[in-house]
N, C-alpha and C. Protein backbone atom coordinates (compact mmCIF):
# COMPACT_ATOMS: atom_id res chain seq x y z
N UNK A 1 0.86 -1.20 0.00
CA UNK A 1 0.00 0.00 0.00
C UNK A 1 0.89 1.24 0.00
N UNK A 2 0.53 2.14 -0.86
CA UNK A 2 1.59 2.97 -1.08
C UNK A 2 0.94 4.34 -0.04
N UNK A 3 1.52 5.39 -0.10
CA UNK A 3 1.58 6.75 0.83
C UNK A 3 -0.23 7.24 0.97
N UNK A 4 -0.65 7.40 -0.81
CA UNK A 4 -1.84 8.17 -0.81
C UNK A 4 -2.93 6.73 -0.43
N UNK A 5 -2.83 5.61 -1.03
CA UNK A 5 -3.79 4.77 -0.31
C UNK A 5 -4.17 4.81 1.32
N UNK A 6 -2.99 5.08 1.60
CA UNK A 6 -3.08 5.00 3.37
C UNK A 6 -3.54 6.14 3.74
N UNK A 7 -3.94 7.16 3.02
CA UNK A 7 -3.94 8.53 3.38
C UNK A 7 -5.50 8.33 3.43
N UNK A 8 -5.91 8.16 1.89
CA UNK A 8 -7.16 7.63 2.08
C UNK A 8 -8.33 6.77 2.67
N UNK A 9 -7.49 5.56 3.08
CA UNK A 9 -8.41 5.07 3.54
C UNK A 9 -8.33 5.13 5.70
N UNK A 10 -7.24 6.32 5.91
CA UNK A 10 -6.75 6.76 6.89
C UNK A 10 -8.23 7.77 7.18
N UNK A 11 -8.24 8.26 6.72
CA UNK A 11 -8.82 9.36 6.18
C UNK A 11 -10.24 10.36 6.67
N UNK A 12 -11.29 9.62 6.80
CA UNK A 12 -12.18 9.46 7.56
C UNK A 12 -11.85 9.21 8.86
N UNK A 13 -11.86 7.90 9.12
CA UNK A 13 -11.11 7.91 10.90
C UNK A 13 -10.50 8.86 11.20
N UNK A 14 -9.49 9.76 10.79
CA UNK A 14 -8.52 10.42 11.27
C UNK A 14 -9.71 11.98 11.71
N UNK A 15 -10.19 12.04 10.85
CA UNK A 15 -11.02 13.44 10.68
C UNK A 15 -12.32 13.01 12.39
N UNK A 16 -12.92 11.84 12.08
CA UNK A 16 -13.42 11.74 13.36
C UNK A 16 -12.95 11.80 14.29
N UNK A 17 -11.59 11.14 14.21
CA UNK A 17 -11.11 11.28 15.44
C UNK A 17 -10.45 12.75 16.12
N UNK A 18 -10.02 13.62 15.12
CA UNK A 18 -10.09 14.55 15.14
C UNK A 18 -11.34 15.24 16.25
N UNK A 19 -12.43 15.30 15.59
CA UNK A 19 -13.65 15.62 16.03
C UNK A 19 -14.03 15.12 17.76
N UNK A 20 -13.68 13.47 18.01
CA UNK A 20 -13.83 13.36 18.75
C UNK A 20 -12.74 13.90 20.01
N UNK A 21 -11.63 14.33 19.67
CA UNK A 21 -10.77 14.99 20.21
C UNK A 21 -11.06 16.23 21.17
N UNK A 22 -11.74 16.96 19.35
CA UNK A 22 -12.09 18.27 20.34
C UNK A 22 -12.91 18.45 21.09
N UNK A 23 -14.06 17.56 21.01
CA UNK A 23 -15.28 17.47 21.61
C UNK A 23 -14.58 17.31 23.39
N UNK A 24 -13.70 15.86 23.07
CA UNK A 24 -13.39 15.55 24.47
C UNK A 24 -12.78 17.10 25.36
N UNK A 25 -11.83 17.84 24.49
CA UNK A 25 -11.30 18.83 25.13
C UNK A 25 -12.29 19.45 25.52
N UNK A 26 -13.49 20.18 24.63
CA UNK A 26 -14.30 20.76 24.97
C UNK A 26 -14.73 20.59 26.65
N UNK A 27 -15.32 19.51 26.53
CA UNK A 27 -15.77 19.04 27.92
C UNK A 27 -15.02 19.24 28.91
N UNK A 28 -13.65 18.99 28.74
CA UNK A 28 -12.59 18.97 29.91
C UNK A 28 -12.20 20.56 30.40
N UNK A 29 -12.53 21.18 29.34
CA UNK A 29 -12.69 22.92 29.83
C UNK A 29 -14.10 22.81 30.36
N UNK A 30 -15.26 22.50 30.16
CA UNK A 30 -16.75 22.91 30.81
C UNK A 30 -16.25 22.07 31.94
N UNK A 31 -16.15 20.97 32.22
CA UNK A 31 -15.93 20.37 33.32
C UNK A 31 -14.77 21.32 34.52
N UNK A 32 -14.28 21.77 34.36
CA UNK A 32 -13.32 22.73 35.01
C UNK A 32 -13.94 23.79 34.91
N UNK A 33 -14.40 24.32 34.33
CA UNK A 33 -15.04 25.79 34.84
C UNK A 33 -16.49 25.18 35.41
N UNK A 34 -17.22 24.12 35.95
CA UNK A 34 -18.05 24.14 36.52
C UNK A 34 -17.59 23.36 37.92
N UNK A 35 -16.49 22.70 37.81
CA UNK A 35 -15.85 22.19 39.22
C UNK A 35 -14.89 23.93 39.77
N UNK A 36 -14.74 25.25 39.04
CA UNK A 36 -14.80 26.27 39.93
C UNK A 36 -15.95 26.74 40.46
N UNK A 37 -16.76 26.95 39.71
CA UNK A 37 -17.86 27.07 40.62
C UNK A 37 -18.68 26.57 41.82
N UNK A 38 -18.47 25.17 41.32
CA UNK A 38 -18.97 24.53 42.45
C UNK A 38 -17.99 24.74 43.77
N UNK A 39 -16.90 24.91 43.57
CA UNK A 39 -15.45 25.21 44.73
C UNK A 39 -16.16 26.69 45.51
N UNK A 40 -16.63 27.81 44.58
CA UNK A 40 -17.19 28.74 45.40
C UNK A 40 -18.39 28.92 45.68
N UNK A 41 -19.60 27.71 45.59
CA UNK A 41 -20.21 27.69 46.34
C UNK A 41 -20.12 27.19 47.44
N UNK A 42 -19.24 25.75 47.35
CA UNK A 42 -19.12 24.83 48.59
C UNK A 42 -18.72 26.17 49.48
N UNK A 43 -17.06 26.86 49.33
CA UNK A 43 -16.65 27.91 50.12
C UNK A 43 -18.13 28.86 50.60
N UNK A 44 -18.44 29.55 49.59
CA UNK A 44 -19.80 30.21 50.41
C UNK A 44 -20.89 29.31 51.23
N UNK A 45 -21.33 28.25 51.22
CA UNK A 45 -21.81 27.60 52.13
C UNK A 45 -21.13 27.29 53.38
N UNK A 46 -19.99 26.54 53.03
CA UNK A 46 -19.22 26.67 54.38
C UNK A 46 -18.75 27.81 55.20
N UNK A 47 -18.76 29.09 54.61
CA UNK A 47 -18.77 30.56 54.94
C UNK A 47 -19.69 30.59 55.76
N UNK A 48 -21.08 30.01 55.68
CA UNK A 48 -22.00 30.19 56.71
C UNK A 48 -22.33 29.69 57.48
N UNK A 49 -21.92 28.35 57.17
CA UNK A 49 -22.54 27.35 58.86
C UNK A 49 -21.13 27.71 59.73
């Protein structure tokens, strides 16, 4: 199998996986900016009892 066959039939997969990449990053930033928040509510709750 020469360079461009592999490219091609690489090709697809690579692009999903791509996709599924960023998606994952995506999340791993929302997931961190909602584990800060939750850090300053816990702090403001525990602020009050």
């Amino acid at each position: 199998m020469n360079g461009d066959a592999a490219a091609k039939t690489a090709g697809p997969d690579l692009k999903d996986f791509a996709v599924i990449v960023k998606t994952l990053t995506k999340c791993k930033e929302i997931a961190s900016q909602l584990n800060k928040r939750s850090e300053k509510l816990v702090s403001s709750f525990t602020g009050i009892t």
